[in-house]
C-alpha atoms as a PDB file:
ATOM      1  CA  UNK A   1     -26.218 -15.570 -34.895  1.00  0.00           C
ATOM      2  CA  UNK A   2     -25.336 -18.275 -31.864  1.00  0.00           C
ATOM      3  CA  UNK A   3     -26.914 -21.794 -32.401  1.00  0.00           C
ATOM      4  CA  UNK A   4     -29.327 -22.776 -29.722  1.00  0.00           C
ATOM      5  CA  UNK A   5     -27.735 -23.708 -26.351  1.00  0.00           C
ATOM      6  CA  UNK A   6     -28.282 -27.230 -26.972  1.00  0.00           C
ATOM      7  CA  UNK A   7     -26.264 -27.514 -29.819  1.00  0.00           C
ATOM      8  CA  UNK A   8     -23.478 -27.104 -27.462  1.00  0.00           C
ATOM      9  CA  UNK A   9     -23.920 -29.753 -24.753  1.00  0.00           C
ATOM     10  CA  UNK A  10     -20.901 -31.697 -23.537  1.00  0.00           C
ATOM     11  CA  UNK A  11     -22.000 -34.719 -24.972  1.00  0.00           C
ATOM     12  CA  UNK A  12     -21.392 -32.832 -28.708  1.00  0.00           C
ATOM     13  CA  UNK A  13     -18.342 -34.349 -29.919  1.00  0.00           C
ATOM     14  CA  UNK A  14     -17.945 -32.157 -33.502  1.00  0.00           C
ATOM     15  CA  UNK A  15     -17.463 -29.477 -30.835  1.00  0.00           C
ATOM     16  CA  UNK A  16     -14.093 -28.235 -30.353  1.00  0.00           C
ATOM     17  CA  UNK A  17     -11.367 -30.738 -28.626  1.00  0.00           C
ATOM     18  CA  UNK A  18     -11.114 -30.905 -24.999  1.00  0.00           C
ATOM     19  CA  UNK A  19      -9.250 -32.036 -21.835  1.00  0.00           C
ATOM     20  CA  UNK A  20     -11.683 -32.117 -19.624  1.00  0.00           C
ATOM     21  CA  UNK A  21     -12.679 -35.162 -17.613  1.00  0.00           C
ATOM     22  CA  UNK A  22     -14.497 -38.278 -19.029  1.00  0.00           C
ATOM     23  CA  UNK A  23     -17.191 -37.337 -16.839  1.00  0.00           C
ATOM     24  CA  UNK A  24     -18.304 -34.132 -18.498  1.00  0.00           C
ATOM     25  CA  UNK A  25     -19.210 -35.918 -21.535  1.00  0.00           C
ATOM     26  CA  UNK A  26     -22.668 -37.027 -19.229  1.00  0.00           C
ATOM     27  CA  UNK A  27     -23.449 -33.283 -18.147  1.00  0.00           C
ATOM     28  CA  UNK A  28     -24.040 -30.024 -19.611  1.00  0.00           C
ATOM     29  CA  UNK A  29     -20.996 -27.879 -19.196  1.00  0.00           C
ATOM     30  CA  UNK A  30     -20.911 -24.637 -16.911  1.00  0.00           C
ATOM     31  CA  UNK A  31     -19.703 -21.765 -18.177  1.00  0.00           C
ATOM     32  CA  UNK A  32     -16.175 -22.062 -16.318  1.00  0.00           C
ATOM     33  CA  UNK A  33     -15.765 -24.997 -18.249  1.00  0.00           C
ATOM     34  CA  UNK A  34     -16.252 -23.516 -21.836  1.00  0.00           C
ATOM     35  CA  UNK A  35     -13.981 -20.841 -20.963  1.00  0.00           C
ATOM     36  CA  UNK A  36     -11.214 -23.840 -19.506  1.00  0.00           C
ATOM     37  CA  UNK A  37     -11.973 -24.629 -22.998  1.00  0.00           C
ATOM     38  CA  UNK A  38      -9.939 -22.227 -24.445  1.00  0.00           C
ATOM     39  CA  UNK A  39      -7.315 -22.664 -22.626  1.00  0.00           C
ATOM     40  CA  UNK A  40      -6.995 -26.288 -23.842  1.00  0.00           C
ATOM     41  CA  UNK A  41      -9.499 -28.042 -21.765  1.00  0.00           C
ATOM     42  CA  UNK A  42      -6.828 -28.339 -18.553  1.00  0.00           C
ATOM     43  CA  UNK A  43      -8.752 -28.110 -15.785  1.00  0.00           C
ATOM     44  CA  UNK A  44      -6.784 -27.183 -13.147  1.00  0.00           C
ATOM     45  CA  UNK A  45      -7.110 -24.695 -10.028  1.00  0.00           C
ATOM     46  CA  UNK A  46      -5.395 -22.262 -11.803  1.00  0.00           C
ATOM     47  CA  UNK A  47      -7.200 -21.972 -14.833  1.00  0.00           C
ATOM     48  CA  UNK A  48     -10.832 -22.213 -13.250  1.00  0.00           C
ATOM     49  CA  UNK A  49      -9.822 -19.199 -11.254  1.00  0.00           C
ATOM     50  CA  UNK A  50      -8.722 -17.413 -14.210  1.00  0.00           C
ATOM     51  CA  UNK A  51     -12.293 -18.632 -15.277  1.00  0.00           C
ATOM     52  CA  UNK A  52     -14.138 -17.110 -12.196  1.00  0.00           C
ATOM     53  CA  UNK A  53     -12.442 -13.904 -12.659  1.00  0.00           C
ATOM     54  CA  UNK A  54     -13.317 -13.263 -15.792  1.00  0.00           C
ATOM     55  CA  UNK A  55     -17.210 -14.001 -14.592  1.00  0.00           C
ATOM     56  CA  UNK A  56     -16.913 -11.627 -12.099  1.00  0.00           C
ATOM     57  CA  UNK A  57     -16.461  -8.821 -14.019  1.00  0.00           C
ATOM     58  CA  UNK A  58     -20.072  -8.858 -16.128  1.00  0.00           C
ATOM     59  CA  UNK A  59     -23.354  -9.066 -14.829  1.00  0.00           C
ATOM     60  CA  UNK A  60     -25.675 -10.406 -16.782  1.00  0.00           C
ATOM     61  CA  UNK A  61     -29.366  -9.951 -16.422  1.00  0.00           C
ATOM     62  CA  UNK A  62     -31.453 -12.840 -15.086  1.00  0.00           C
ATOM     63  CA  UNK A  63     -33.367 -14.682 -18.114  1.00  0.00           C
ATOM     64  CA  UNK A  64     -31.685 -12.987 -20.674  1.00  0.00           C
ATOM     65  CA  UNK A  65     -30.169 -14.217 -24.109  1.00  0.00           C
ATOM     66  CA  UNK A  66     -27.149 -12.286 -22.764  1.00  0.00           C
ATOM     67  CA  UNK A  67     -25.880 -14.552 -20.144  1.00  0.00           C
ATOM     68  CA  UNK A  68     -22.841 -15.762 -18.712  1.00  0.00           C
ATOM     69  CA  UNK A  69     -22.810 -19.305 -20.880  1.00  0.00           C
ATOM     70  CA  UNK A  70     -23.331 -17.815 -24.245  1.00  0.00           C
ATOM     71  CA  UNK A  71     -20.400 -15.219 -23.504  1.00  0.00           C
ATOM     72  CA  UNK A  72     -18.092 -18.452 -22.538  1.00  0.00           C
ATOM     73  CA  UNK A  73     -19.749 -20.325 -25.602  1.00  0.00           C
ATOM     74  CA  UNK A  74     -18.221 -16.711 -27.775  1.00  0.00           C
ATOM     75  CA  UNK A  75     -14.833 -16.616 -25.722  1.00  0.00           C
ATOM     76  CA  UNK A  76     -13.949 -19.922 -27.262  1.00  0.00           C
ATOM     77  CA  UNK A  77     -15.812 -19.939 -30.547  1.00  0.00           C
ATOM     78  CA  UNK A  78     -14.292 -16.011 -31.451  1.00  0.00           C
ATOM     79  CA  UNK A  79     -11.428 -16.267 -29.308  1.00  0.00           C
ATOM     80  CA  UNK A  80     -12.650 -12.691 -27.827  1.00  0.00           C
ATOM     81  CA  UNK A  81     -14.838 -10.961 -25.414  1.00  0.00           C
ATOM     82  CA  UNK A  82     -18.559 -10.588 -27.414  1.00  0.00           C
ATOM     83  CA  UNK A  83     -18.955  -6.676 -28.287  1.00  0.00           C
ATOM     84  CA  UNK A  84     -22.453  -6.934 -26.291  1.00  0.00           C
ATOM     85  CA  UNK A  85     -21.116  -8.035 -23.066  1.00  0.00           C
ATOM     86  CA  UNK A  86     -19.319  -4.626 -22.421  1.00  0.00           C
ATOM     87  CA  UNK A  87     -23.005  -3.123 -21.190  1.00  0.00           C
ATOM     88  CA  UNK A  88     -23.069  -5.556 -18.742  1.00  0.00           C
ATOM     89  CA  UNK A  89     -19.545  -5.154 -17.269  1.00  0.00           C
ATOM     90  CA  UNK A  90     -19.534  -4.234 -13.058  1.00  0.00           C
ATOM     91  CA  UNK A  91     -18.603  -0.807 -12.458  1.00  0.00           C
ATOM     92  CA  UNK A  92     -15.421  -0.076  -9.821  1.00  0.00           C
ATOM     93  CA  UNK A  93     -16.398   1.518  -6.881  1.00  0.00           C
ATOM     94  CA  UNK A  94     -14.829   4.477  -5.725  1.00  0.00           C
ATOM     95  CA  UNK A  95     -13.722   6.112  -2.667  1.00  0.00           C
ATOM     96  CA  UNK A  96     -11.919   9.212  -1.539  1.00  0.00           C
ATOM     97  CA  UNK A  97      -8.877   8.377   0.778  1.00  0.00           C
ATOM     98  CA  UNK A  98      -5.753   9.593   2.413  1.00  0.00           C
ATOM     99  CA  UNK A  99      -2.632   7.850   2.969  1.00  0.00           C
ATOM    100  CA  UNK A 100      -0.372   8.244   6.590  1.00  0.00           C
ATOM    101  CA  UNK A 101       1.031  11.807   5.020  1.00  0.00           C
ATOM    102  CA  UNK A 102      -2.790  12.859   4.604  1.00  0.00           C
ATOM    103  CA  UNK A 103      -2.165  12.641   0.589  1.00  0.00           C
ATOM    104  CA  UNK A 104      -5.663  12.333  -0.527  1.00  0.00           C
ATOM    105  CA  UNK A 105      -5.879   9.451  -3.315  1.00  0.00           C
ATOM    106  CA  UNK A 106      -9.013   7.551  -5.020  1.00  0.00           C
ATOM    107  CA  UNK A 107      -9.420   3.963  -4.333  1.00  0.00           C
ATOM    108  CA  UNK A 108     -11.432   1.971  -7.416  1.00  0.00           C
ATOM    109  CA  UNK A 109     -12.442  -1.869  -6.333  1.00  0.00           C
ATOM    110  CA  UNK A 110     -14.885  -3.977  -7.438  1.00  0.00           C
ATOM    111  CA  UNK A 111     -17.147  -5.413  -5.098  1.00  0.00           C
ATOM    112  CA  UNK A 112     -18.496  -8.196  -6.239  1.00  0.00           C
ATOM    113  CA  UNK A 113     -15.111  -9.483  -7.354  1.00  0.00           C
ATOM    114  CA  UNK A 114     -14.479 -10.533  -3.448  1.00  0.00           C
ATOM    115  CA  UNK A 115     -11.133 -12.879  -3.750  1.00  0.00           C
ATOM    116  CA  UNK A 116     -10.694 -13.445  -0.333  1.00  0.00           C
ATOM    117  CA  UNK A 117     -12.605 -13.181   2.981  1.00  0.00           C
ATOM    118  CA  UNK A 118     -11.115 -13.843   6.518  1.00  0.00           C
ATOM    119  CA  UNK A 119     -11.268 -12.984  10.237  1.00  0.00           C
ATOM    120  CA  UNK A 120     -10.421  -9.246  10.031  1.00  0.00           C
ATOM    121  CA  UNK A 121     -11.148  -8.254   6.106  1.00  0.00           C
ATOM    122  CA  UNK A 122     -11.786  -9.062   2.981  1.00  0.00           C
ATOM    123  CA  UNK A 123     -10.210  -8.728   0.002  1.00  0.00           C
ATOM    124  CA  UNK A 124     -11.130  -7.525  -3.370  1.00  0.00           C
ATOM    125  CA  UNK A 125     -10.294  -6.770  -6.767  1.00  0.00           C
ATOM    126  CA  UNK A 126      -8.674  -3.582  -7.598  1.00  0.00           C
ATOM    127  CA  UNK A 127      -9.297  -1.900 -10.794  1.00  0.00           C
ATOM    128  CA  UNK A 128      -6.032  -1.947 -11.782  1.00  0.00           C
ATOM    129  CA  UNK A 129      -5.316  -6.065 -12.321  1.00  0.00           C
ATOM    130  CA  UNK A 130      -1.900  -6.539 -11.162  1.00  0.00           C
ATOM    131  CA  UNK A 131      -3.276  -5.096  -7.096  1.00  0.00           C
ATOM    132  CA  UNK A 132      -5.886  -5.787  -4.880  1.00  0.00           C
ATOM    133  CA  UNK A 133      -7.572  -4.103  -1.746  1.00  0.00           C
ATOM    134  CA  UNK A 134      -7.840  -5.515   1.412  1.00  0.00           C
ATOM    135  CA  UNK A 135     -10.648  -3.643   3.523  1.00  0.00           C
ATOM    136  CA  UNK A 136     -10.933  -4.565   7.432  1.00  0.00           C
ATOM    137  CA  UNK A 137     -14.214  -4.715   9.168  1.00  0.00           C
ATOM    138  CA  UNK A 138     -13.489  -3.190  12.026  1.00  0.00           C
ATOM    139  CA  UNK A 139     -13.970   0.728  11.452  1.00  0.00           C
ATOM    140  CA  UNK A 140     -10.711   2.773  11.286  1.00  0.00           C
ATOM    141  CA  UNK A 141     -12.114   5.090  14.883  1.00  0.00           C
ATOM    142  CA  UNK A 142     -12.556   1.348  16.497  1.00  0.00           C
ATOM    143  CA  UNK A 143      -9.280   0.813  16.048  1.00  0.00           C
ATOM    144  CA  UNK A 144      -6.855   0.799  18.617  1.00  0.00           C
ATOM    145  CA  UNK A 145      -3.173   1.864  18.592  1.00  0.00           C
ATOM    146  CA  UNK A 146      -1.917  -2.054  18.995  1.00  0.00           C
ATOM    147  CA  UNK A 147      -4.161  -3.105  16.282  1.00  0.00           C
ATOM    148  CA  UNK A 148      -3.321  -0.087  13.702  1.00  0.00           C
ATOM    149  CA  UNK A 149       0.203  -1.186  14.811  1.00  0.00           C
ATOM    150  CA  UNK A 150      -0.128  -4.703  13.836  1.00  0.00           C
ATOM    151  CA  UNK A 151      -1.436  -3.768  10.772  1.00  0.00           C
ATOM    152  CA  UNK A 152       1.506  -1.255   9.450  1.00  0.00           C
ATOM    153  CA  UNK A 153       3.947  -3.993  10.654  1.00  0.00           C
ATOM    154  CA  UNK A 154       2.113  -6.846   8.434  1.00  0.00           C
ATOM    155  CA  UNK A 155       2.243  -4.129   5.752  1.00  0.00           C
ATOM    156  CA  UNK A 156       5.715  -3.429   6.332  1.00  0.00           C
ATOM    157  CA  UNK A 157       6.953  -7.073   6.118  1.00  0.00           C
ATOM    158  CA  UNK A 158       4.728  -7.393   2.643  1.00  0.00           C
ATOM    159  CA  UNK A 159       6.903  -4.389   1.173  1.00  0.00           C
ATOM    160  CA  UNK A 160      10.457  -5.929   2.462  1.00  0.00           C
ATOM    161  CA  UNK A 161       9.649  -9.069   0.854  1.00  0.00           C
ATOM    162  CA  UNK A 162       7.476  -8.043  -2.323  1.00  0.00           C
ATOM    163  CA  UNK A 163       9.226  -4.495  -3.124  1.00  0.00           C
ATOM    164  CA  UNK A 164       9.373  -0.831  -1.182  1.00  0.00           C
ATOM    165  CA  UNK A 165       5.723   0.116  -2.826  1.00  0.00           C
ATOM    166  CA  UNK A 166       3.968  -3.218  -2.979  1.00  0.00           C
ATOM    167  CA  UNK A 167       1.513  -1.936  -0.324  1.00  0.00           C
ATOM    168  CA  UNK A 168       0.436   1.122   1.231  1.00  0.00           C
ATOM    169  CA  UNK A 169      -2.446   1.356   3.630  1.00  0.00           C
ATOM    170  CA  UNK A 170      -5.008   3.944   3.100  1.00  0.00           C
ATOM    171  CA  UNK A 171      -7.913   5.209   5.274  1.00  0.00           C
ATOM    172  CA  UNK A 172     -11.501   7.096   5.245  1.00  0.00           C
ATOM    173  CA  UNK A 173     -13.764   8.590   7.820  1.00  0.00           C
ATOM    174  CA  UNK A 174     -14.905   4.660   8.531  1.00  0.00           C
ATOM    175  CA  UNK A 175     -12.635   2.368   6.747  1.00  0.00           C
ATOM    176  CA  UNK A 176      -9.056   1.198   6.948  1.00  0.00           C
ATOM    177  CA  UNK A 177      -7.783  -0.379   3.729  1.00  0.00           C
ATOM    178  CA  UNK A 178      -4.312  -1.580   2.233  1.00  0.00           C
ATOM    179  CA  UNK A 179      -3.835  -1.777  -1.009  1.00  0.00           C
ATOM    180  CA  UNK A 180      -1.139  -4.157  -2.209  1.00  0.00           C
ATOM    181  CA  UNK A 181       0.029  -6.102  -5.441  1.00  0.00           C
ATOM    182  CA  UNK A 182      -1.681  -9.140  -6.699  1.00  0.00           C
ATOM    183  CA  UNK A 183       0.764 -12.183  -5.781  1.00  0.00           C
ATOM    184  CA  UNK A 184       0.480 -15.166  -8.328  1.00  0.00           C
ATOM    185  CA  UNK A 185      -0.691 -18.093  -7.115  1.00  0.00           C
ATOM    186  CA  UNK A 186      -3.581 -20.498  -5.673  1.00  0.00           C
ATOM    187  CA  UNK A 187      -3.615 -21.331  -1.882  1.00  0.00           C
ATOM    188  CA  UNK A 188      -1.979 -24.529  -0.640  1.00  0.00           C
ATOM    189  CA  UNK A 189      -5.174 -25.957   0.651  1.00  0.00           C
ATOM    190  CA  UNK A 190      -6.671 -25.745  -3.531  1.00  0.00           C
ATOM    191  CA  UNK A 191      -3.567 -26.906  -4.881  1.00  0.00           C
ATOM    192  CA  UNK A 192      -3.758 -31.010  -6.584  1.00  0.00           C
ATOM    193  CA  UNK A 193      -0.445 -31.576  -6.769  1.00  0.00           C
ATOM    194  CA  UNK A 194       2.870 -30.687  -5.738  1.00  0.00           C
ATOM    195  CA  UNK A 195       6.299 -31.852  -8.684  1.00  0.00           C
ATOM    196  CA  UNK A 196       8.608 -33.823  -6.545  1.00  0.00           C
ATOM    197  CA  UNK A 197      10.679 -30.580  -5.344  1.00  0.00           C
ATOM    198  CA  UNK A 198       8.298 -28.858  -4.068  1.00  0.00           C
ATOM    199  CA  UNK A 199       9.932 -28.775  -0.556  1.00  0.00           C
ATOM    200  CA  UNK A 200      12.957 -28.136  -1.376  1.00  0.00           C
ATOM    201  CA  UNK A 201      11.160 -25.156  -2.611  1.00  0.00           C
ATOM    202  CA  UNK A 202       9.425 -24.282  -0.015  1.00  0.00           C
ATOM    203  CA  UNK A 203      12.251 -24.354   2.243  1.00  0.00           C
ATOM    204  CA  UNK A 204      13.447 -21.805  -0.236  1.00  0.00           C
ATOM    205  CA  UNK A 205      10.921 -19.805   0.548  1.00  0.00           C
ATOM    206  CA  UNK A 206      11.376 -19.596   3.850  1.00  0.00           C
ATOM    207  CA  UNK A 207      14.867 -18.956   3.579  1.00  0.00           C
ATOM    208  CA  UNK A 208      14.328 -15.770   1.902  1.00  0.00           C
ATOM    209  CA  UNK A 209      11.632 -15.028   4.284  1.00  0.00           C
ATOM    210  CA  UNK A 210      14.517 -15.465   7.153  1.00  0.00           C
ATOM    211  CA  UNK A 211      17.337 -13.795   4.934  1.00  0.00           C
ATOM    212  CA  UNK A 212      14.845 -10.330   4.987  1.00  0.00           C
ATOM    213  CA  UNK A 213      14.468 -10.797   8.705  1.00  0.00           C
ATOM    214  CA  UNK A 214      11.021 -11.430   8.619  1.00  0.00           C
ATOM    215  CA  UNK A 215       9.063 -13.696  10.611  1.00  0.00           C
ATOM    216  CA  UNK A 216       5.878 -14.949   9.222  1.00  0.00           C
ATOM    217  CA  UNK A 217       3.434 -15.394  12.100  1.00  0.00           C
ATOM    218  CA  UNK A 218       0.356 -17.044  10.426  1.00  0.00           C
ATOM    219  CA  UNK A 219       2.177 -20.186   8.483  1.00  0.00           C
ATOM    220  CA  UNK A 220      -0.437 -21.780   7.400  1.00  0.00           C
ATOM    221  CA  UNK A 221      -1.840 -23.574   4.163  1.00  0.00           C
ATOM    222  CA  UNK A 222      -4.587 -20.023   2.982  1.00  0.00           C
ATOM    223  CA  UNK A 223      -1.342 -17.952   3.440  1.00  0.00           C
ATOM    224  CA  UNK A 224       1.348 -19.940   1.048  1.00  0.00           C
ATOM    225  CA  UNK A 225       0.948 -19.502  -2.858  1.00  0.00           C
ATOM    226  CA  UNK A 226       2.039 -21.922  -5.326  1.00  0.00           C
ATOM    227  CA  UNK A 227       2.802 -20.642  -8.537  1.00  0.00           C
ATOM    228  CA  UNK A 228       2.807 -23.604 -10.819  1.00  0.00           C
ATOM    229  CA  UNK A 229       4.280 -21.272 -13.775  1.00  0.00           C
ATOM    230  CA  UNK A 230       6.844 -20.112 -12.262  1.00  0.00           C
ATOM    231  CA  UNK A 231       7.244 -23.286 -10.019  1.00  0.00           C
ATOM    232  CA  UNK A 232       7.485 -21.570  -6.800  1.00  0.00           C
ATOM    233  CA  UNK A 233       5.739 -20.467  -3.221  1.00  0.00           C
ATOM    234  CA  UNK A 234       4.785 -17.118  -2.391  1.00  0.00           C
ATOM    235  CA  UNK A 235       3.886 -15.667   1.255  1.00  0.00           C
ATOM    236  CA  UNK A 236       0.939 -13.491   1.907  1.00  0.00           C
ATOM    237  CA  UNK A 237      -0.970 -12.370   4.997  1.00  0.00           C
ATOM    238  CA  UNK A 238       2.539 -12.147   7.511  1.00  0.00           C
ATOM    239  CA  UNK A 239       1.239 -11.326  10.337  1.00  0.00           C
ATOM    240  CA  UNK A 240       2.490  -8.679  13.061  1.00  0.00           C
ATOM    241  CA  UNK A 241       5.707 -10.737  14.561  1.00  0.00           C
ATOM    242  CA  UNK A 242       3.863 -10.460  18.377  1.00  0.00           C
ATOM    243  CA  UNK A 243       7.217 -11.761  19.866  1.00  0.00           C
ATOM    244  CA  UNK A 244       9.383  -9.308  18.041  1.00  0.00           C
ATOM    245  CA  UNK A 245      11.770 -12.719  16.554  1.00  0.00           C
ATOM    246  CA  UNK A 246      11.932 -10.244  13.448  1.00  0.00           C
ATOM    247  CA  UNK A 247      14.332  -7.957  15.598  1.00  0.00           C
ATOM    248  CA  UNK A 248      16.103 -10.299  18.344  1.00  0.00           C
ATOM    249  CA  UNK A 249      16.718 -13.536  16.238  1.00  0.00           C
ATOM    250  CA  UNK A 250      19.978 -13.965  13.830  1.00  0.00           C
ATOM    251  CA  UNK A 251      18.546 -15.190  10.245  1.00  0.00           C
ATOM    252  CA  UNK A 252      19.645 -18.582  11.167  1.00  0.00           C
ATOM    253  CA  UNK A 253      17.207 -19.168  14.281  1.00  0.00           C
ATOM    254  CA  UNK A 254      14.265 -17.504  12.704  1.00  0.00           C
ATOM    255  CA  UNK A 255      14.294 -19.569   9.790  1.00  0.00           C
ATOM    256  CA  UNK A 256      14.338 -22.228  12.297  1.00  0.00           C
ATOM    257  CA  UNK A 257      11.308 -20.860  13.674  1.00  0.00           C
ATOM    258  CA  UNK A 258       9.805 -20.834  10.745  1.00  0.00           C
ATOM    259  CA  UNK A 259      10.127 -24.226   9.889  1.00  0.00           C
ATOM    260  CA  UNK A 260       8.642 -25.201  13.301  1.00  0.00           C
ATOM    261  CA  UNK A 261       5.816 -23.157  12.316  1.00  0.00           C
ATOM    262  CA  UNK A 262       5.343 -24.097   9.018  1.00  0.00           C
ATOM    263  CA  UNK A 263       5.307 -28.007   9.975  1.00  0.00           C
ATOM    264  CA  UNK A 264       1.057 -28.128   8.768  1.00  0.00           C
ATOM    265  CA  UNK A 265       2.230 -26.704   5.616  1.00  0.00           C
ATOM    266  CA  UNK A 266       4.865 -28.855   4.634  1.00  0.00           C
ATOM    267  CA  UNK A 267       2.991 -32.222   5.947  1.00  0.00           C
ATOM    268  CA  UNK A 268       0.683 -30.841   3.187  1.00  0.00           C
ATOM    269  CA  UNK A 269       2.788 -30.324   0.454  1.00  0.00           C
ATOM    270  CA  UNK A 270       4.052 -34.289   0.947  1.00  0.00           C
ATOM    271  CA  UNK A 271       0.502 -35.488   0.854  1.00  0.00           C
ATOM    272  CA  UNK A 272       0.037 -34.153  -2.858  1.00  0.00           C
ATOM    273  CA  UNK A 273       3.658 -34.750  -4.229  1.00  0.00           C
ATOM    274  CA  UNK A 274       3.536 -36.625  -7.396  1.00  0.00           C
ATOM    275  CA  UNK A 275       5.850 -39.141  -7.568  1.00  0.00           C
ATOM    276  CA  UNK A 276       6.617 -41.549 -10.496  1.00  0.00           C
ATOM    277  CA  UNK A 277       3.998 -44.683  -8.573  1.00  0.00           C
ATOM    278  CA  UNK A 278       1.460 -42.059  -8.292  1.00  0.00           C
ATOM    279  CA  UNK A 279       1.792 -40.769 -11.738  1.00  0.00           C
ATOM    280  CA  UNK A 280       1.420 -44.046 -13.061  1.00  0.00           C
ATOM    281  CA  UNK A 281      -1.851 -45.192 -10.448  1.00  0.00           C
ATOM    282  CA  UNK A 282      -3.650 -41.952 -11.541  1.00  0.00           C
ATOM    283  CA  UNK A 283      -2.661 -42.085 -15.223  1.00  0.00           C
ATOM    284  CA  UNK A 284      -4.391 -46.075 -14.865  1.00  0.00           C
ATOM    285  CA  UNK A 285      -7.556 -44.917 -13.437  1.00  0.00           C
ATOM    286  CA  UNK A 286      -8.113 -42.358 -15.384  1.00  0.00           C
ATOM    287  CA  UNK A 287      -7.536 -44.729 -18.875  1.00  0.00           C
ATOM    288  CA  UNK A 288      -9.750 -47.102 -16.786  1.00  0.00           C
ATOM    289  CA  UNK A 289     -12.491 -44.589 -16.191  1.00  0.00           C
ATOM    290  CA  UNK A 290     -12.576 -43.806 -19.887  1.00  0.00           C
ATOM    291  CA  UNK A 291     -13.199 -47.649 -20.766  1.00  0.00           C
ATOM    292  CA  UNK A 292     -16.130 -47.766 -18.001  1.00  0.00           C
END
């Protein structure tokens, strides 16, 4: 049997060790941050993500003993997923589709486990981990041929860079969907920190980009990943190309199109590079903020 909830406030020192900030020690911790716990306490974008996906996939009845804090409180105690949680875990939907050769396929998302949502779509989790599904609003008869065109050639540029069957777009009697690998990584704009060659990586990037003759349209901070674990950017969302530089431009001009383009991005990435000075500054406040 689980002690009570309070035996396991923040401010319980006997409990486990942690990383997390000096200021948790004043508040009761969220479930996020027990499961952070287990992966020693580091609190970064990444791992609360990896935190908020593993949330998603339970859900746990409203004033129950079986809730979302004592499963993180049994993550880190058992190192394991509680046997009782499984009753709670979200069903995938599922959907009869067919693909451009009118192969018919099943689709399985979850829908609660929304990842992304933007202008056109959103984006969820697949059932399969390493994909996810990208659904449009618009309905697939609304569509028009320039729009279902922009679409395929987005798609297209995703499979040149990522791999021939990285993505494939699918479609019902109302909904247009492509389904597409899961790319590591956490958005510019949520990324703390950048290690001091993290342009010369991202110029990298875009090199590659330019060496497939693709031209990202959409360079900006929601559509560059940083993979801290593999120390490197990733593209997403390309965009359709609407001037055709893809097909008229010599590798060397479009990568110098796409650093013109990718200017808001890199301005970014210089803001949170963590040089030596700032190493030391934020390694001094925080030692200061402990003795406060």
């Amino acid at each position: 049997m689980l002690p009570s909830l309070s035996y396991y406030t923040a401010t319980n020192s006997a409990y486990c060790n942690t990383n997390l900030p000096s200021s948790s020690a004043t508040r009761r911790m969220t479930p996020e941050d027990y499961l952070i716990e287990s992966l020693g306490g580091i609190d970064s974008p990444e791992n609360r993500k990896w935190a908020q996906e593993l949330l998603s996939k339970y859900d746990f009845p409203a004033n129950s003993c079986h809730n979302s804090l004592e499963f993180a409180i049994h993550y880190v105690q058992c190192e394991q997923i509680p046997d009782w949680a499984e009753q709670y875990k979200v069903a995938a939907i599922e959907t009869k589709v067919i693909d451009k050769a009118e192969n018919v396929h099943t689709l399985s998302y979850f829908a609660n486990h929304r990842i992304h949502s933007g202008v056109d779509g959103e984006v969820f989790q697949d059932k399969d981990e390493n994909y996810v599904l990208k659904k449009y609003h618009e309905t697939y008869n609304y569509l028009d041929v320039s729009e279902l065109g922009a679409i395929e050639k987005s798609t297209a540029f995703f499979c040149h860079y990522y791999g021939a069957d990285s993505a494939k777009i699918y479609y019902d009697e109302e909904n247009l969907f492509v389904r597409m690998k899961k790319i590591a990584g956490i958005p510019l704009s949520k990324v703390d920190s950048f290690p001091t060659d993290a342009i010369e990586k991202f110029e990298s990037m875009l090199a590659t980009i330019a060496e497939k003759n693709i031209f990202h349209s959409d360079l900006q901070p929601d559509n560059i990943l940083w993979n801290c674990y593999e120390k490197k950017f990733n593209p997403i969302d390309f965009g359709d190309d609407p001037r055709n530089f893809s097909n008229i431009l010599e590798p060397e001009e479009l990568l110098q199109e796409l650093k013109y383009n990718a200017e808001n991005c890199v301005k970014l990435i210089e803001q949170k590079i963590i040089t030596p000075d700032k190493q030391t500054n934020l390694f001094q406040q925080m030692i200061f903020k402990n003795l406060v």
